[in-house]
C-alpha atoms as a PDB file:
ATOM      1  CA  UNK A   1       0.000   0.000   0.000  1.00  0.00           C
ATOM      2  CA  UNK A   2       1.192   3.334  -1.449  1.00  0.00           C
ATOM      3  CA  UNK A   3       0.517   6.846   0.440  1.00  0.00           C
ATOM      4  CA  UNK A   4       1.932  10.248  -0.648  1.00  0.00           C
ATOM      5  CA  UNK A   5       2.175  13.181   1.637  1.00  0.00           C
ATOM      6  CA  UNK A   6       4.005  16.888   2.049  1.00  0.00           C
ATOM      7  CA  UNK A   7       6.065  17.034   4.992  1.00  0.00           C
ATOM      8  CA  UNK A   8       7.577  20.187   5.719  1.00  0.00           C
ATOM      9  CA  UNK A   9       7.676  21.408   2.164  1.00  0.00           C
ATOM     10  CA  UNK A  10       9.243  17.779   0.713  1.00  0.00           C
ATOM     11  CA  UNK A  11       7.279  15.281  -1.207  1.00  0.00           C
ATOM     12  CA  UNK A  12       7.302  11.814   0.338  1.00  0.00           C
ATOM     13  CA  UNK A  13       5.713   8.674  -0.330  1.00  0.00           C
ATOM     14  CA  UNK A  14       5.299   6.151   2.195  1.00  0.00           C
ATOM     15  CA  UNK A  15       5.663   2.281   0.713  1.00  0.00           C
ATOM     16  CA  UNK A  16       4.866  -0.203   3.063  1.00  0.00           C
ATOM     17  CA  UNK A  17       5.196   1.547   6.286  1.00  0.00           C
ATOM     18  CA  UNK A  18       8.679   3.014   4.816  1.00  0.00           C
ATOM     19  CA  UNK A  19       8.772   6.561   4.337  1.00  0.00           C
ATOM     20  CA  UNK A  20      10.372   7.291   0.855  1.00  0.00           C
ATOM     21  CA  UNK A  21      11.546  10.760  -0.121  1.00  0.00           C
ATOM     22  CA  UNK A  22      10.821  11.235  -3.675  1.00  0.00           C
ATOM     23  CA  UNK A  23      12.910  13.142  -6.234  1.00  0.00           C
ATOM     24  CA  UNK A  24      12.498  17.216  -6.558  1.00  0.00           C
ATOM     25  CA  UNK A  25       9.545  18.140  -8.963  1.00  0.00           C
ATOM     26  CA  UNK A  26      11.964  19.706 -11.115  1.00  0.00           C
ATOM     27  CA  UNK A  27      13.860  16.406 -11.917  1.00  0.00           C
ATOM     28  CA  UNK A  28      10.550  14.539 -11.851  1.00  0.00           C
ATOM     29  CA  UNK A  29       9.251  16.506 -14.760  1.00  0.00           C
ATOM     30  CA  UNK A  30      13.066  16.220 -16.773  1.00  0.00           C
ATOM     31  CA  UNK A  31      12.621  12.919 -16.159  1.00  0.00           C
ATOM     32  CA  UNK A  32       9.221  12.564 -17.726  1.00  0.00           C
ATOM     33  CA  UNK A  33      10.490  14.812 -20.587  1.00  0.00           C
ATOM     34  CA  UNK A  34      13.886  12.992 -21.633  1.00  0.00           C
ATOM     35  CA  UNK A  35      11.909   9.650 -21.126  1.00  0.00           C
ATOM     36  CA  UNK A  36       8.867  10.722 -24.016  1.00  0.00           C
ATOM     37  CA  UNK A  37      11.705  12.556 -26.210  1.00  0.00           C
ATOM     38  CA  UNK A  38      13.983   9.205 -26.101  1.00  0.00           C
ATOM     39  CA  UNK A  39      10.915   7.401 -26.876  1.00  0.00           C
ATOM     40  CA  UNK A  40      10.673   9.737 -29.998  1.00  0.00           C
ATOM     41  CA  UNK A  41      13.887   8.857 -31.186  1.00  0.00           C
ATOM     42  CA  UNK A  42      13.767   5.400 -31.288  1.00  0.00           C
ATOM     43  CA  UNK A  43      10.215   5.606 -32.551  1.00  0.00           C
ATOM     44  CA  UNK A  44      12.011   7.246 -35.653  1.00  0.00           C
ATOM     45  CA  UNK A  45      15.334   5.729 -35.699  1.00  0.00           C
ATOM     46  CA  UNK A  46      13.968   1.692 -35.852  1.00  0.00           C
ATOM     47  CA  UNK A  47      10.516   2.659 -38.056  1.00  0.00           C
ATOM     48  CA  UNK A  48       8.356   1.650 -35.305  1.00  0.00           C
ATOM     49  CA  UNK A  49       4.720   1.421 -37.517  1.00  0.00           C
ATOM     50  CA  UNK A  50       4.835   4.623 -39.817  1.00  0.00           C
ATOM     51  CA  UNK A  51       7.533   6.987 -37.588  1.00  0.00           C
ATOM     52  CA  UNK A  52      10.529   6.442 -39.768  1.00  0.00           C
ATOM     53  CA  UNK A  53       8.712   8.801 -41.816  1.00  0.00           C
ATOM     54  CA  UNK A  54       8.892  11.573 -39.296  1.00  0.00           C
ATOM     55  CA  UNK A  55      11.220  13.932 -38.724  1.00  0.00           C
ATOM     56  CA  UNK A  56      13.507  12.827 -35.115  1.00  0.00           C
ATOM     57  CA  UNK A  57      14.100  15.036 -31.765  1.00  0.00           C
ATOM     58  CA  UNK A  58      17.007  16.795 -32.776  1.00  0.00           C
ATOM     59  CA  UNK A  59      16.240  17.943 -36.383  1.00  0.00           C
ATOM     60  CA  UNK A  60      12.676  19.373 -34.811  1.00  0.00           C
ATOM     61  CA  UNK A  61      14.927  21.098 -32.278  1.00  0.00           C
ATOM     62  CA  UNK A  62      17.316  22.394 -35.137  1.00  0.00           C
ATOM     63  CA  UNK A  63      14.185  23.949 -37.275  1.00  0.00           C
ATOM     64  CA  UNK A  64      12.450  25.408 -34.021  1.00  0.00           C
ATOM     65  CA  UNK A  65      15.899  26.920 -33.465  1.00  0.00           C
ATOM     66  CA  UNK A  66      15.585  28.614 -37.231  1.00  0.00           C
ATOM     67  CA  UNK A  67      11.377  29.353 -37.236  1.00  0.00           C
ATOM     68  CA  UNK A  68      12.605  31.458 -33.711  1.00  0.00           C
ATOM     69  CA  UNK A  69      14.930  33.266 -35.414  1.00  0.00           C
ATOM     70  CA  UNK A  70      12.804  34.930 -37.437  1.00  0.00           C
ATOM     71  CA  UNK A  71      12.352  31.983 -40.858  1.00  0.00           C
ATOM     72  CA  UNK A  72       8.802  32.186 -42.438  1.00  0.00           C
ATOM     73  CA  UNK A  73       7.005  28.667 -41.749  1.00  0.00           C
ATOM     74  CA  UNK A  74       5.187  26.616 -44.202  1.00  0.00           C
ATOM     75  CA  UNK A  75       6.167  28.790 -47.338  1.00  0.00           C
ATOM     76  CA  UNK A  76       4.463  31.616 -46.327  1.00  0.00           C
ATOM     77  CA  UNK A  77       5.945  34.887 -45.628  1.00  0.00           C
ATOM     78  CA  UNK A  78       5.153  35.147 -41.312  1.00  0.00           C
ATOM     79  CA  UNK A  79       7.440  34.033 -38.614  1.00  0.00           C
ATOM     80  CA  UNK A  80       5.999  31.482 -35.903  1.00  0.00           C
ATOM     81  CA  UNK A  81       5.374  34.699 -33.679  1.00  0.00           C
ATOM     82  CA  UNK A  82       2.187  35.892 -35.808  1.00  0.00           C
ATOM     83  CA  UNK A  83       0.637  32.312 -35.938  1.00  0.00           C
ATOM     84  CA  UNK A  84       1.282  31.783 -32.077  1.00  0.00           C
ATOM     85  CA  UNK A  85      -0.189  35.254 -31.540  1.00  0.00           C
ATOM     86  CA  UNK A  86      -2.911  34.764 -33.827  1.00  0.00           C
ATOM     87  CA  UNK A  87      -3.934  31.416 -32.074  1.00  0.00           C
ATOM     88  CA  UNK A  88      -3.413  33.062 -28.063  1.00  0.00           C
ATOM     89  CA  UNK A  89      -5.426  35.575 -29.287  1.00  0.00           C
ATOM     90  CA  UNK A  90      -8.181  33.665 -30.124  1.00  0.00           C
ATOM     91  CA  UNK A  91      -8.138  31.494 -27.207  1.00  0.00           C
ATOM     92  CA  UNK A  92      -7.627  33.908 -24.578  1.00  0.00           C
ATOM     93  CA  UNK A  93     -10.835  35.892 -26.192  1.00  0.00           C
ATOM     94  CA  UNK A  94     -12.821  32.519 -26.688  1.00  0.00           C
ATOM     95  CA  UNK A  95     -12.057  31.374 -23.245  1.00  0.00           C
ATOM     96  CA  UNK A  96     -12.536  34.855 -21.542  1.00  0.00           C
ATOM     97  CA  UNK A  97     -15.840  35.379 -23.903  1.00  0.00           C
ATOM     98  CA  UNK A  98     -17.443  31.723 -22.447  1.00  0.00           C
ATOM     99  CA  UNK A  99     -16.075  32.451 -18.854  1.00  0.00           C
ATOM    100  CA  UNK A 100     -17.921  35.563 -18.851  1.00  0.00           C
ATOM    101  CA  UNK A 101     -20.978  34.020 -20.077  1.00  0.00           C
ATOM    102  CA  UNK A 102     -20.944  30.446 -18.459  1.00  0.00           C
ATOM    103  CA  UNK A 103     -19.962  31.404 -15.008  1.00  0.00           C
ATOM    104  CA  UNK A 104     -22.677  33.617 -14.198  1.00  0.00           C
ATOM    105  CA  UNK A 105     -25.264  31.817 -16.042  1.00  0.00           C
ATOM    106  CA  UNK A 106     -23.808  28.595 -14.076  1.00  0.00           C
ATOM    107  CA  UNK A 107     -24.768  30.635 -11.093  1.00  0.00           C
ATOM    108  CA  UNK A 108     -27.983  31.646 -11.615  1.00  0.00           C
ATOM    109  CA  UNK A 109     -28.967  28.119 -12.577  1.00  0.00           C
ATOM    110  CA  UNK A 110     -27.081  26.521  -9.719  1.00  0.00           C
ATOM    111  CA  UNK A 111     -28.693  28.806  -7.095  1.00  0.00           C
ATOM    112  CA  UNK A 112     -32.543  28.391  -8.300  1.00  0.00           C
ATOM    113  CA  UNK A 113     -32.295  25.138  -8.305  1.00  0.00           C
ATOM    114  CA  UNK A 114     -30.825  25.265  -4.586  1.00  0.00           C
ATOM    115  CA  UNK A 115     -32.993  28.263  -3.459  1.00  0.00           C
ATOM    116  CA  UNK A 116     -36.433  26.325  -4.537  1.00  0.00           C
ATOM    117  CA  UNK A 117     -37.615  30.242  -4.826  1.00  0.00           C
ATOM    118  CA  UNK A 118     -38.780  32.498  -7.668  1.00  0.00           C
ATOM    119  CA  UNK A 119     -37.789  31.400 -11.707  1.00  0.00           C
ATOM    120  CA  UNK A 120     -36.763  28.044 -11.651  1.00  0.00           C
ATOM    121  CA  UNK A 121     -33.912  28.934 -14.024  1.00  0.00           C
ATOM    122  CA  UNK A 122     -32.602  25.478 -13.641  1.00  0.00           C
ATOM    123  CA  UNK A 123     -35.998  23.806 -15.541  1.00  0.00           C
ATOM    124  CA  UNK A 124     -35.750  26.449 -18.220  1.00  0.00           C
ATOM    125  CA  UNK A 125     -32.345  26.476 -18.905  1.00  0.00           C
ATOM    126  CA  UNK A 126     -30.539  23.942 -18.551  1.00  0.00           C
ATOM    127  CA  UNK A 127     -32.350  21.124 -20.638  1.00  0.00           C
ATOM    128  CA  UNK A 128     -32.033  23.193 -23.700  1.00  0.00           C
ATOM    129  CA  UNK A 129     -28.250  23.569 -23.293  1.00  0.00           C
ATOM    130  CA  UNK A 130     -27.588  20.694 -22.180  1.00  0.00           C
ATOM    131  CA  UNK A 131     -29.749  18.945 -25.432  1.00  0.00           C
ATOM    132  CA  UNK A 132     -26.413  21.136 -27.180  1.00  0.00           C
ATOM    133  CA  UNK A 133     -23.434  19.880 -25.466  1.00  0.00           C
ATOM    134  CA  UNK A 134     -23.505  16.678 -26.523  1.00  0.00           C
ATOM    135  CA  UNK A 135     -22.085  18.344 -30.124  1.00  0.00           C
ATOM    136  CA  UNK A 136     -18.436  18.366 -30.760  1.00  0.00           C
ATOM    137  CA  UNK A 137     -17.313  21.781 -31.010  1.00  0.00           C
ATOM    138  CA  UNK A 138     -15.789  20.866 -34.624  1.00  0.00           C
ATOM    139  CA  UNK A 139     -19.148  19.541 -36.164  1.00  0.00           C
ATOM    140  CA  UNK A 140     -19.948  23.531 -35.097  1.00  0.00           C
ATOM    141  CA  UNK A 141     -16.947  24.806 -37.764  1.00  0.00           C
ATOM    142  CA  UNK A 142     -19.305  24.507 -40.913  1.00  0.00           C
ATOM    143  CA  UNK A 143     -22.272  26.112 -39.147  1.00  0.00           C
ATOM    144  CA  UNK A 144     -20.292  29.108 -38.018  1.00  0.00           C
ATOM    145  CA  UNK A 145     -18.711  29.712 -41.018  1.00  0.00           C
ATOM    146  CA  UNK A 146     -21.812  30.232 -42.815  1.00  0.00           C
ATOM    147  CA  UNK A 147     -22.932  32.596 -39.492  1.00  0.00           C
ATOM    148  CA  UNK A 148     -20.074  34.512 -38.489  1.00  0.00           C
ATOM    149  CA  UNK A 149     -18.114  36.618 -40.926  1.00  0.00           C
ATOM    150  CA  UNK A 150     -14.740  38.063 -41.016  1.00  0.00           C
ATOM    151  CA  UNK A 151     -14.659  41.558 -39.409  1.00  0.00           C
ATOM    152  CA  UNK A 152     -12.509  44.081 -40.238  1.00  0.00           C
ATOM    153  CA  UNK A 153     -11.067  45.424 -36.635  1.00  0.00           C
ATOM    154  CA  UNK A 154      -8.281  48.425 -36.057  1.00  0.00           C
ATOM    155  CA  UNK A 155      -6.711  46.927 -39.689  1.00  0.00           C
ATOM    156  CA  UNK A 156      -6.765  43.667 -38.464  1.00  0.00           C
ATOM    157  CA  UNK A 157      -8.926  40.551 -39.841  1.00  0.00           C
ATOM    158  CA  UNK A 158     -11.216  38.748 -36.949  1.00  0.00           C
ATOM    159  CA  UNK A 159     -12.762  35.380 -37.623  1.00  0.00           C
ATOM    160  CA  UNK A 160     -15.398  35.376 -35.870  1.00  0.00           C
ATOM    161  CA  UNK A 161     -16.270  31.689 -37.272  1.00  0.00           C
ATOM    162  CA  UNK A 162     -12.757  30.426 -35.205  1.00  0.00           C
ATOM    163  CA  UNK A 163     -13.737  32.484 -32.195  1.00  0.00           C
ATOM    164  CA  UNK A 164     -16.841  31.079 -32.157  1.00  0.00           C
ATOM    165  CA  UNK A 165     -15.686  27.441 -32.322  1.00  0.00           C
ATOM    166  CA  UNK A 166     -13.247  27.988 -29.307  1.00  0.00           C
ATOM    167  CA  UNK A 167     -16.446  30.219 -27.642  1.00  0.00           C
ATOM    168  CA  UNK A 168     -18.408  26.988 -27.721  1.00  0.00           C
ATOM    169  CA  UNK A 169     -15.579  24.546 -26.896  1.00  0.00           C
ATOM    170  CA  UNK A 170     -14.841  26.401 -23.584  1.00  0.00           C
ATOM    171  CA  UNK A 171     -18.185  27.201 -22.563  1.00  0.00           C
ATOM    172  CA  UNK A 172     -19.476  23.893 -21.749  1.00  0.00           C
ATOM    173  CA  UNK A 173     -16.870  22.739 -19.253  1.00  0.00           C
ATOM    174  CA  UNK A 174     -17.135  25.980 -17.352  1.00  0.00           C
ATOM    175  CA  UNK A 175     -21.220  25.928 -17.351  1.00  0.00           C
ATOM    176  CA  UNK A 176     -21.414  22.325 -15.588  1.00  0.00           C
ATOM    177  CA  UNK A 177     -18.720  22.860 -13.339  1.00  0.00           C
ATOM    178  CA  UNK A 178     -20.367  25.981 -12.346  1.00  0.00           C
ATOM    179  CA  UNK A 179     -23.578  24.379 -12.099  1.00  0.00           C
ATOM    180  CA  UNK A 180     -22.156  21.711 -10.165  1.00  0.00           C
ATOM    181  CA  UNK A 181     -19.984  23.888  -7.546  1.00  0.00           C
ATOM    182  CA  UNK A 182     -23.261  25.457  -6.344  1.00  0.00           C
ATOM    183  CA  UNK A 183     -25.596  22.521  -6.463  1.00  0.00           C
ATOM    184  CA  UNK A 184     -22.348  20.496  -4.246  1.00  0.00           C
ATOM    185  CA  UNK A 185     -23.077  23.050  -1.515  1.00  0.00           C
ATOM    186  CA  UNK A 186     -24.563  21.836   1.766  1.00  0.00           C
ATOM    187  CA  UNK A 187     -27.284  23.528   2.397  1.00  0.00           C
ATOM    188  CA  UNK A 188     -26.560  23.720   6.119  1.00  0.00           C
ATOM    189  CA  UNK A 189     -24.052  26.084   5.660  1.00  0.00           C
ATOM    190  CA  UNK A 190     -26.453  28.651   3.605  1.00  0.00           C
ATOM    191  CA  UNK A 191     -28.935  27.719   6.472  1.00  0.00           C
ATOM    192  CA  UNK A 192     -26.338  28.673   9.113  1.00  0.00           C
ATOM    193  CA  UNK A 193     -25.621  32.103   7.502  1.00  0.00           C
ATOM    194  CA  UNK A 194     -28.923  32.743   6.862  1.00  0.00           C
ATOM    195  CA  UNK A 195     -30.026  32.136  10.307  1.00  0.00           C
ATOM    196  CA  UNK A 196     -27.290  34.705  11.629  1.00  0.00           C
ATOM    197  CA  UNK A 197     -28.735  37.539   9.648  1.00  0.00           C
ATOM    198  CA  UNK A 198     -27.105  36.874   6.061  1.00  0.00           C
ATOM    199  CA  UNK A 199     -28.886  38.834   3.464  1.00  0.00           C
ATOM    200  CA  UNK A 200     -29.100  36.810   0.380  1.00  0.00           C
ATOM    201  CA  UNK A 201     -26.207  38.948  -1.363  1.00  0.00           C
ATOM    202  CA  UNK A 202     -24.262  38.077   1.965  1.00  0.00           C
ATOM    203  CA  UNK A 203     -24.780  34.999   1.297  1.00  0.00           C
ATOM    204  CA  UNK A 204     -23.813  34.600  -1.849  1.00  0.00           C
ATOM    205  CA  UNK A 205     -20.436  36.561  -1.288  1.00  0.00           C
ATOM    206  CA  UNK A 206     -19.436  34.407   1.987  1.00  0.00           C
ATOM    207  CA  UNK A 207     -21.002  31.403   1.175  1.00  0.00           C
ATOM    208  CA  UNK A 208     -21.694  30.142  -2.354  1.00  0.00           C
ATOM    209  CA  UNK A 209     -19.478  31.780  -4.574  1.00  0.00           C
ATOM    210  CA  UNK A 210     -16.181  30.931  -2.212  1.00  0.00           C
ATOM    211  CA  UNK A 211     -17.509  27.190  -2.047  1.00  0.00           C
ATOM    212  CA  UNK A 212     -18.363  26.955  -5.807  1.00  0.00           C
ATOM    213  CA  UNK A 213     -15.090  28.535  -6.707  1.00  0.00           C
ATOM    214  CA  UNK A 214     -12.913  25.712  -7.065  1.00  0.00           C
ATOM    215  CA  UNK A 215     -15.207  23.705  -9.616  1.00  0.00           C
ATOM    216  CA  UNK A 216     -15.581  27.218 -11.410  1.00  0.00           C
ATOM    217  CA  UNK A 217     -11.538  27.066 -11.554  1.00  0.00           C
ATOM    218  CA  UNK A 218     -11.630  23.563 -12.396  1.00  0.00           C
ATOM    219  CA  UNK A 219     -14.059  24.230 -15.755  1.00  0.00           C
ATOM    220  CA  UNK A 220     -11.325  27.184 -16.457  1.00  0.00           C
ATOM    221  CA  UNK A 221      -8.834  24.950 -16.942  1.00  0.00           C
ATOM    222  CA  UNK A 222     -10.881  22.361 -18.357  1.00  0.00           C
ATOM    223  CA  UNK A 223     -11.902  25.216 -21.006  1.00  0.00           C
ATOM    224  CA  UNK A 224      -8.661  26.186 -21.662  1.00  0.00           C
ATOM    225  CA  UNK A 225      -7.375  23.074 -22.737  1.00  0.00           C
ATOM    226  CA  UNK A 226     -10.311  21.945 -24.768  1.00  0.00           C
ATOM    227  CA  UNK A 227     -10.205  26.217 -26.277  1.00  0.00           C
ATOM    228  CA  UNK A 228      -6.549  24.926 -27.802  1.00  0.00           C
ATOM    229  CA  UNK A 229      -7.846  21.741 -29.110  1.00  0.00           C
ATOM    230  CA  UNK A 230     -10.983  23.204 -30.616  1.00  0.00           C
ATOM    231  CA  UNK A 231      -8.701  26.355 -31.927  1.00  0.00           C
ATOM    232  CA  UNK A 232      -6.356  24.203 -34.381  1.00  0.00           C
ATOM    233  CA  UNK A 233      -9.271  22.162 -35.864  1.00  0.00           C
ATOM    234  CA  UNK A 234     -11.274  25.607 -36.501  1.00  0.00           C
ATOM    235  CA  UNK A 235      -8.059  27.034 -37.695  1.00  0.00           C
ATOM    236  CA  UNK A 236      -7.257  23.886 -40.319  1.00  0.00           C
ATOM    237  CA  UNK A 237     -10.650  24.832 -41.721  1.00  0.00           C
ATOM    238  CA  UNK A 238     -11.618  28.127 -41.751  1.00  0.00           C
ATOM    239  CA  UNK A 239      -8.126  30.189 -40.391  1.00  0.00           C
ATOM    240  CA  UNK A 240      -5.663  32.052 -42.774  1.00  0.00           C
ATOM    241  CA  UNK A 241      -3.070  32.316 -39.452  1.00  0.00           C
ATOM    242  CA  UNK A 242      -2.580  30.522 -36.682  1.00  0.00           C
ATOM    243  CA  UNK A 243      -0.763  27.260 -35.742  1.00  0.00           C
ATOM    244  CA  UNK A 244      -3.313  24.764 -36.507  1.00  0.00           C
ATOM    245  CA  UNK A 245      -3.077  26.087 -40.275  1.00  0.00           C
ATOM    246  CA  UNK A 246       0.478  26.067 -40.615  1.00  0.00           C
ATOM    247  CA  UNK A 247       0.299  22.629 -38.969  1.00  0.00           C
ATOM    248  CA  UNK A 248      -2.023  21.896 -41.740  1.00  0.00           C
ATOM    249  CA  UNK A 249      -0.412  23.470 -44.589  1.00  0.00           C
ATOM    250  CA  UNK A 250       2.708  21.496 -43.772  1.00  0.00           C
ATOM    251  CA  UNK A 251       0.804  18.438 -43.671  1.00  0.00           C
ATOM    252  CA  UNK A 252      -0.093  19.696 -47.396  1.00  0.00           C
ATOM    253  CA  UNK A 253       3.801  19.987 -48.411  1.00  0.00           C
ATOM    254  CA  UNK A 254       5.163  17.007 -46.184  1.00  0.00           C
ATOM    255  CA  UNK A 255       6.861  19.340 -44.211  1.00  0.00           C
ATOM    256  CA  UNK A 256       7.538  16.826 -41.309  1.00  0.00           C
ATOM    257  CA  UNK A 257       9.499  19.460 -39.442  1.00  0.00           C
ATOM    258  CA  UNK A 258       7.230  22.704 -39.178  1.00  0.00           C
ATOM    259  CA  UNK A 259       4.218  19.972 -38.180  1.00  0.00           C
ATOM    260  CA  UNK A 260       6.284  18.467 -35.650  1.00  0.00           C
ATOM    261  CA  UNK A 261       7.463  22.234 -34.578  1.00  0.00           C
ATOM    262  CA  UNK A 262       4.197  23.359 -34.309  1.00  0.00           C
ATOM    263  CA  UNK A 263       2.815  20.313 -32.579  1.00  0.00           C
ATOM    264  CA  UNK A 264       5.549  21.286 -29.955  1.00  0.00           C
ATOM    265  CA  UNK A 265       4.553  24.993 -29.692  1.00  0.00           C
ATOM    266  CA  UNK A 266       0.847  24.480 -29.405  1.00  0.00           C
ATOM    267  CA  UNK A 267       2.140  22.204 -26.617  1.00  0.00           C
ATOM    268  CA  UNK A 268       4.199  24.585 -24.734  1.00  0.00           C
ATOM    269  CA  UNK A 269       1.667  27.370 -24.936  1.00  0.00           C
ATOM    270  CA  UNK A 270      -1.341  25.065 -23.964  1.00  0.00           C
ATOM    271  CA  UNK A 271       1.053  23.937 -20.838  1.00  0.00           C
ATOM    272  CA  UNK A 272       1.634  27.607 -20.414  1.00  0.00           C
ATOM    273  CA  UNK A 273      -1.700  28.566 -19.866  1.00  0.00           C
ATOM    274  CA  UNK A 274      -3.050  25.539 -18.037  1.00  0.00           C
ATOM    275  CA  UNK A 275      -0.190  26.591 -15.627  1.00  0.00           C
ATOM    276  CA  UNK A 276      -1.366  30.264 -15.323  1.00  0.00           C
ATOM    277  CA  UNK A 277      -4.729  28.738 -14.703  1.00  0.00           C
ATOM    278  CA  UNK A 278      -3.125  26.331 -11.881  1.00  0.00           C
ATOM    279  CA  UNK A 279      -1.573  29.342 -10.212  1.00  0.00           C
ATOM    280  CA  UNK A 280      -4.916  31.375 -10.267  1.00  0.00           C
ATOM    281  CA  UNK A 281      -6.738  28.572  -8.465  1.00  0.00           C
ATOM    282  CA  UNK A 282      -3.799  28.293  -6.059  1.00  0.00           C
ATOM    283  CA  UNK A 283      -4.342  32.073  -5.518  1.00  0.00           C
ATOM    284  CA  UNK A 284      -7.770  32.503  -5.949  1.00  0.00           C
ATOM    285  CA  UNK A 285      -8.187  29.092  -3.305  1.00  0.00           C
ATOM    286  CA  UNK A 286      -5.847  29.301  -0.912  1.00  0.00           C
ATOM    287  CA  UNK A 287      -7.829  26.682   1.987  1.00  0.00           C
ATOM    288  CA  UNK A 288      -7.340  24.038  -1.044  1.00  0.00           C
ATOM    289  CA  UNK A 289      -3.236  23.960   0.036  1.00  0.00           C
ATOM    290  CA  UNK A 290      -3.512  21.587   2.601  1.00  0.00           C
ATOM    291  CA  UNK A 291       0.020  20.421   4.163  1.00  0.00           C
ATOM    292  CA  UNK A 292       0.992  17.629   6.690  1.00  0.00           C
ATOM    293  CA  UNK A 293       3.374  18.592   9.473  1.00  0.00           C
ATOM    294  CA  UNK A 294       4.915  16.096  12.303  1.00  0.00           C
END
């Protein structure tokens, strides 16, 4: 039997009523990287199934070296910055544009249904939207590119189809855990605060929103990872920039490197953010750091 624990700032993991220090997080996550990057290697080196037709480790590291200095990517005439910034953009603002909309509808629905008082928000709803979510955000991409135009903005061109895509992608995470955060609540502590004097806004502030907040957090992050999934399928369809086209593109001109270079920036910005997003809840939460002493 296998327990893990923080004792005085140091992970430990006690195995069989031994109690194991484990390795620093830093050289736990080398570890993990050098292991899948090895595995890479010989993946392309021996021709396991189709790999021998992909580019290796250290000629994707030699071309990201070149795309960062400036090269255009996939024939075209813009450096890797403009794609990455054109595909940040678009998830920051879908993200942002579904947490803005999903949290507070999340709590309006979650708290009618736990109030039992005035519109029952939760039978009106949440049926409807949740008859929606079943849909992949990419069967959306055809749909909104018949709906949503390009629009012209400060000399810039915004595709509101793409932006749309990553709206929907992100929004459905954040509404159920939202939803769920509030309806998780005991009741006895709304009770409790009520029955101290708590106004209903009080209430809210001290007791519903702090205990919903981590699930809110948790469909964030859950939204921002599924935001860069859903922004490089929109963006092999309907984008002119962004990595998910020049991923594409290169696909197009068996360009092993640039796909294999973009694969690996998509990655490091979508660990990026889900990081940022870890750090927030850390903030945002600070009861959730529990740690064992003695």
């Amino acid at each position: 039997m296998s327990t893990r624990e923080r004792v005085l700032g140091v992970d430990r993991r006690r195995l069989l009523g031994r109690e194991v220090p484990l390795p620093p997080r830093g050289v736990r996550w080398a570890i993990s990287v050098i292991g899948f990057l090895v595995f890479w290697w010989a993946a392309v080196q021996f021709g396991f199934l189709n790999f021998g037709l992909f580019v290796s480790p250290i000629a994707t590291l030699t071309a990201l070296v070149g795309y960062l200095a400036g090269e255009p990517v996939a024939g075209g005439t813009q450096s890797i910055y403009v794609h990455a910034a054109y595909s940040t953009y678009r998830v920051v603002a879908g993200v942002g544009l579904a947490a803005l909309t999903a949290i507070p509808l999340g709590l309006v629905i979650g708290i009618s249904a736990k109030a039992g008082a005035g519109i029952d928000w939760d039978s009106y709803l949440y049926p409807g939207l949740e008859s929606l979510r079943p849909i992949p955000p990419v069967a959306w991409v055809p749909a909104s590119i018949l709906l949503f135009p390009i629009v012209p903005v400060l000399g810039f061109s915004v595709n509101t189809a793409v932006l749309f895509v990553v709206f929907i992608g992100a929004f459905f995470p954040i509404l159920v855990n939202t939803v769920e955060g509030v309806r998780n609540l005991d009741d006895e502590f709304r009770r409790a605060a009520q029955s101290l004097g708590a106004s209903n806004r009080q209430v809210f502030r001290h007791v519903i929103f702090p205990a919903a907040l981590p699930s809110i957090l948790t469909g964030l992050s859950l939204g921002i990872g599924l935001g860069w999934i859903t922004v490089v399928a929109a963006e092999i369809i309907a984008g002119n920039y962004g990595l998910g086209y020049i991923t594409y593109q290169a696909y197009r001109l068996l360009a092993t490197d640039v796909i294999a270079v973009g694969m690996v920036v998509i990655g490091t910005l979508g660990y990026a953010s889900s990081a940022f997003v870890a750090r927030l809840a850390d903030y945002a939460t600070p009861w959730s750091d529990i740690e064992t002493t003695g």
